[in-house]
N, C-alpha and C. Protein backbone atom coordinates (compact mmCIF):
# COMPACT_ATOMS: atom_id res chain seq x y z
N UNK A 1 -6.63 -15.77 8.29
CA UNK A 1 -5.22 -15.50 8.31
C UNK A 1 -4.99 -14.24 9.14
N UNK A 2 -4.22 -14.24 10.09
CA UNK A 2 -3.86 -13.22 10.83
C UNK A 2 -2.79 -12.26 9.87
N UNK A 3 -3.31 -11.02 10.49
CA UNK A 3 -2.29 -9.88 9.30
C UNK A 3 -0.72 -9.58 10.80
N UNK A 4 -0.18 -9.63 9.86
CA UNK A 4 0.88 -8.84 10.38
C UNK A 4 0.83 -7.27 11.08
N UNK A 5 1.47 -6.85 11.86
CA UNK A 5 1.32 -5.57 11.87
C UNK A 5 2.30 -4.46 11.27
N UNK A 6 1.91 -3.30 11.07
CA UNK A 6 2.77 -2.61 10.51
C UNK A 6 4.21 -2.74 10.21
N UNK A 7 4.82 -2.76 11.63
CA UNK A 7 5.82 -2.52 11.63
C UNK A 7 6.39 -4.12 11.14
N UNK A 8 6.18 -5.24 11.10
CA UNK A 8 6.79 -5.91 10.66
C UNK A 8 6.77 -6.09 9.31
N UNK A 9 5.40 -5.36 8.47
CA UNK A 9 5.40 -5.50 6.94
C UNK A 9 6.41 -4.84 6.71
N UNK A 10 6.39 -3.28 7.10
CA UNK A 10 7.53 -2.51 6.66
C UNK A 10 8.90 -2.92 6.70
N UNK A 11 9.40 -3.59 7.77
CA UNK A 11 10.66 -4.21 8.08
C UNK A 11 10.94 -5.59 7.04
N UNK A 12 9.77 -5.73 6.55
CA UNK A 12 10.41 -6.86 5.29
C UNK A 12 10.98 -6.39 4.39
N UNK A 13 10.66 -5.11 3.69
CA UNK A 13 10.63 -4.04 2.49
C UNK A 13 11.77 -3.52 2.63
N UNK A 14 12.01 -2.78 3.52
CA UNK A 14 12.95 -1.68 4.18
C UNK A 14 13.77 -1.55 2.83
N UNK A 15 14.28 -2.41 2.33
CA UNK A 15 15.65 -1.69 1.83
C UNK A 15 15.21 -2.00 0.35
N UNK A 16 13.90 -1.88 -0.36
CA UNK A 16 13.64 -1.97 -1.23
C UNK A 16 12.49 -0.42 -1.82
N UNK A 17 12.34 0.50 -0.56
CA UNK A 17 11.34 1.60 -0.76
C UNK A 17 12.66 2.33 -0.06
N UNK A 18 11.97 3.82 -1.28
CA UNK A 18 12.89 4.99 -0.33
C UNK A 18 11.97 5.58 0.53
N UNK A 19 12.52 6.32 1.41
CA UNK A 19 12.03 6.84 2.69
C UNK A 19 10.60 7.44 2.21
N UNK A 20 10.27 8.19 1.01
CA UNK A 20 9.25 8.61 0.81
C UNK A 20 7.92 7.35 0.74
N UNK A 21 8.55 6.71 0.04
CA UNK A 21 7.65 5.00 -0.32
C UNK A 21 7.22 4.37 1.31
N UNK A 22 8.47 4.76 1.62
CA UNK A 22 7.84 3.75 2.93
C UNK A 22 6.78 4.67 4.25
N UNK A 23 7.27 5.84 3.89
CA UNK A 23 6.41 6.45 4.87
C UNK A 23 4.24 6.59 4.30
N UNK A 24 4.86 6.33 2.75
CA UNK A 24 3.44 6.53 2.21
C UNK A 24 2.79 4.95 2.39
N UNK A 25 3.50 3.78 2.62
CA UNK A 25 3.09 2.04 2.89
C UNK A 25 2.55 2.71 4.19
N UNK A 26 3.32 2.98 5.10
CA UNK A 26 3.24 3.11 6.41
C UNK A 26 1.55 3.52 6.83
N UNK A 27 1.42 4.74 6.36
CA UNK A 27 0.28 5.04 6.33
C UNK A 27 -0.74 4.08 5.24
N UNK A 28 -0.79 3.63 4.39
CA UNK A 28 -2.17 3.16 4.37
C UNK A 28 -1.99 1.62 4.45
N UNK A 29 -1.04 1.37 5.41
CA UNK A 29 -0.91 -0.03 5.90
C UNK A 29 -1.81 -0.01 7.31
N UNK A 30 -1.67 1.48 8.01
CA UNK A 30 -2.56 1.72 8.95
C UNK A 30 -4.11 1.51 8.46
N UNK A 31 -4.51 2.01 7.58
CA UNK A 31 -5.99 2.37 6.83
C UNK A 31 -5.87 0.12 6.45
N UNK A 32 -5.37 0.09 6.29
CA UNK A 32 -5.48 -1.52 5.69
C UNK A 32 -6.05 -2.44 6.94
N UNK A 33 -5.04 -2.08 7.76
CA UNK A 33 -5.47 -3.20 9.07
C UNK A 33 -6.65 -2.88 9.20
N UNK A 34 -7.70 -2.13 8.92
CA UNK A 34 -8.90 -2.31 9.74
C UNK A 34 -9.85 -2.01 8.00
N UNK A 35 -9.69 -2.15 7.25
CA UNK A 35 -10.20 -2.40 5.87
C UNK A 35 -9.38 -3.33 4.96
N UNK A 36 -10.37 -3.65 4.02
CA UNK A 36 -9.94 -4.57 3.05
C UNK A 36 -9.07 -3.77 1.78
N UNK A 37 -9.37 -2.92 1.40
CA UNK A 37 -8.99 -1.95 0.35
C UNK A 37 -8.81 -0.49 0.68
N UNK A 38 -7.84 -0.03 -0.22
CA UNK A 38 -7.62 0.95 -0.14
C UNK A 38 -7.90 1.77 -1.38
N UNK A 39 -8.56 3.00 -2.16
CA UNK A 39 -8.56 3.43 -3.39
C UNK A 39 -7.49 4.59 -3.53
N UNK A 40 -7.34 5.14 -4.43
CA UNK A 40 -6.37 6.29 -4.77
C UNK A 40 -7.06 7.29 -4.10
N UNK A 41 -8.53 7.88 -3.89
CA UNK A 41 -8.74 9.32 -2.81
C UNK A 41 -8.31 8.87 -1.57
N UNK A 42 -8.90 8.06 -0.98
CA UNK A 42 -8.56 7.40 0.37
C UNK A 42 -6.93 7.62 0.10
N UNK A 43 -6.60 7.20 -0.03
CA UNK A 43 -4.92 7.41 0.15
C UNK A 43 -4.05 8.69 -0.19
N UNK A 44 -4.84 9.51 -1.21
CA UNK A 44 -4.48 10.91 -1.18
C UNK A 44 -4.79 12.13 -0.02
N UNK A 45 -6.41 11.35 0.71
CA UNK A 45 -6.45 11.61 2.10
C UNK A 45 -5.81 11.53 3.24
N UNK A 46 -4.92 10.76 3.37
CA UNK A 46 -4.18 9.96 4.27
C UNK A 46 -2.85 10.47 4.25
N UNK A 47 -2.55 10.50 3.18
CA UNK A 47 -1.17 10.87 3.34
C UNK A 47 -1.10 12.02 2.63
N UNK A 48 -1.65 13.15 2.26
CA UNK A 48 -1.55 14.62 1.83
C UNK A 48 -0.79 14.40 0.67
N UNK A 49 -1.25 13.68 -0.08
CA UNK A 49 -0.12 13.28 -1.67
C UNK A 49 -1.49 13.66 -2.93
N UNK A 50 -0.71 13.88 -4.07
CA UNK A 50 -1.45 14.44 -5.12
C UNK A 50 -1.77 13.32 -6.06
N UNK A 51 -3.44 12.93 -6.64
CA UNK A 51 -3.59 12.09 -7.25
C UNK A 51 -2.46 11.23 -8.02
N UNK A 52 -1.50 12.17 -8.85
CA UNK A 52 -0.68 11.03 -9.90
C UNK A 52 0.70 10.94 -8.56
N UNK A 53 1.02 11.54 -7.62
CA UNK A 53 1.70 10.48 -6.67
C UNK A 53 1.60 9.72 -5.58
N UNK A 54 0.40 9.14 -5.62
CA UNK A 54 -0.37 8.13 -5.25
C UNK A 54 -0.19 7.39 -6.28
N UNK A 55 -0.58 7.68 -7.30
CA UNK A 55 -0.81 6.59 -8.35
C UNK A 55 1.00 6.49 -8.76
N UNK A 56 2.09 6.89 -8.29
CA UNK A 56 3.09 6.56 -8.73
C UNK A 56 3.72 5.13 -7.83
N UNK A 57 3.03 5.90 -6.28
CA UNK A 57 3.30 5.03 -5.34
C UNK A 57 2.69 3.70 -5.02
N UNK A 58 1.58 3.85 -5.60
CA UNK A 58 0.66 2.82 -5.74
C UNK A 58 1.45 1.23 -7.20
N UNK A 59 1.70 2.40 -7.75
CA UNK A 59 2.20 1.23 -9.21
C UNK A 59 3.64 1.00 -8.29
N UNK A 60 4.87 1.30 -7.64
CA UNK A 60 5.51 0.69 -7.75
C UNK A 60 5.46 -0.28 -6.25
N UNK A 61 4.54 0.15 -5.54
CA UNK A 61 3.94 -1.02 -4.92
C UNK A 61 3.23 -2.54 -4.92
N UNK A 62 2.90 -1.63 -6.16
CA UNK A 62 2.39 -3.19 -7.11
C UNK A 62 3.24 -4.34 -7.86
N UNK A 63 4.63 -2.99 -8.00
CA UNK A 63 5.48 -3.85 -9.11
C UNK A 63 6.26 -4.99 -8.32
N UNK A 64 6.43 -4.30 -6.80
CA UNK A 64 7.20 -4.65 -5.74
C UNK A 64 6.52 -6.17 -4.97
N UNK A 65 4.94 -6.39 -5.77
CA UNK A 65 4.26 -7.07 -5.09
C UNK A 65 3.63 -7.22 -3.36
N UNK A 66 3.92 -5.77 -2.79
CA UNK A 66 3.46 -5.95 -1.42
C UNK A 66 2.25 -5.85 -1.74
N UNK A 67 1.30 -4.76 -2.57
CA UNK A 67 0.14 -4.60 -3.03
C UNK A 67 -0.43 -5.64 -4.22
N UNK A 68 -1.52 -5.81 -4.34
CA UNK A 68 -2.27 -5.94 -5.46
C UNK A 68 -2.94 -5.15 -5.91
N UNK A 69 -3.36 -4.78 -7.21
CA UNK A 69 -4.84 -3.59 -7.94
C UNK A 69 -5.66 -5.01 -8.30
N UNK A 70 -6.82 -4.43 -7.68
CA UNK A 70 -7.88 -5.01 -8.50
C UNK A 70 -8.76 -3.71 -9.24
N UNK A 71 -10.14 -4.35 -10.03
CA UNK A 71 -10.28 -3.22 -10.81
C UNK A 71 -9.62 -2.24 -12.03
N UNK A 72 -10.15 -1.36 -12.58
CA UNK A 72 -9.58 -0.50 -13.37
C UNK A 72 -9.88 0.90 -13.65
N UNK A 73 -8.67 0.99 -13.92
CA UNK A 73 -8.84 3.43 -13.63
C UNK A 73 -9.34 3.62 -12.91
N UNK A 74 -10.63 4.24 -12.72
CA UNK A 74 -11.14 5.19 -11.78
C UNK A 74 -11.61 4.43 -10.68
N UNK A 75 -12.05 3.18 -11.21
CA UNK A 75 -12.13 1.79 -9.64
C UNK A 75 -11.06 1.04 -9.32
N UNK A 76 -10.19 1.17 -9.22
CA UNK A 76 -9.29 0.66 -9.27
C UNK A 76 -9.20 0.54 -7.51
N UNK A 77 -8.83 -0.76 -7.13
CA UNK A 77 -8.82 -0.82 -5.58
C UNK A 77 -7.46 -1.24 -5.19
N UNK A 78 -6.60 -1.21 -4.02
CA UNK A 78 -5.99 -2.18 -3.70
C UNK A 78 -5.87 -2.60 -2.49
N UNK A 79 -4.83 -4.37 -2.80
CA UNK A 79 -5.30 -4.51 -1.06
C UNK A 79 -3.72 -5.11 -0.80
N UNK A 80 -3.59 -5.77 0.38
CA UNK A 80 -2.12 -6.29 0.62
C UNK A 80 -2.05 -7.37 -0.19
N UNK A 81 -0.76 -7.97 -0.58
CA UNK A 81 -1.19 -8.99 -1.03
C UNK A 81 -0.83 -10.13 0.01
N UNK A 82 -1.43 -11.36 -0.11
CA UNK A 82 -1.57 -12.22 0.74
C UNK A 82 -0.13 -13.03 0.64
N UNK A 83 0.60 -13.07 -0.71
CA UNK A 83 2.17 -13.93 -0.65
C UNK A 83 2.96 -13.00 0.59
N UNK A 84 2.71 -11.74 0.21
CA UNK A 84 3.81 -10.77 0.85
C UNK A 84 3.44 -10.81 2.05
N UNK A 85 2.36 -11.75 2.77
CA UNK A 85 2.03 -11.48 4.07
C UNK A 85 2.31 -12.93 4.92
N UNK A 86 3.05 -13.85 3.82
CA UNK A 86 2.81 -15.23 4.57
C UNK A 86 4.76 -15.39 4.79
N UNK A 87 5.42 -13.99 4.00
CA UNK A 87 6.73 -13.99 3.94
C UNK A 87 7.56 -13.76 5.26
């Protein structure tokens, strides 16, 4: 399955993330295209954000369904999800 690129994932979302949400997709949508997963350090790397807002941004990414978590707590991985990519 071919991935989308950035800018068109984001442009599905747009009016469902606030500017902070989307700039934090933005970036580890970059880290995504060329990996399968992303974890909570990796993404606190990436975007200069503090463990629990990652993990804020992370859950309502999940709730939103662009993401999936696999795993749990401290392994906890995620990746795109594949509905939100065939949309």
């Amino acid at each position: 399955m071919k991935e989308l690129p950035v800018r068109k994932i984001t442009d599905i979302i747009t009016d469902k993330l606030s500017k902070t949400e989307l700039a934090f997709l933005e970036n580890i949508i970059g880290y995504l295209e060329n990996n399968e997963t992303i974890d909570n350090y990796r993404a606190q790397l990436l975007t200069n954000k503090s463990a629990e807002s990652v993990k804020k941004h992370f859950a309502t990414l999940v709730r939103l369904e662009i993401l999936t978590a696999e795993g749990t707590n401290k392994g906890r991985k995620y990746r795109l999800n594949t509905i939100m990519l065939k949309k």
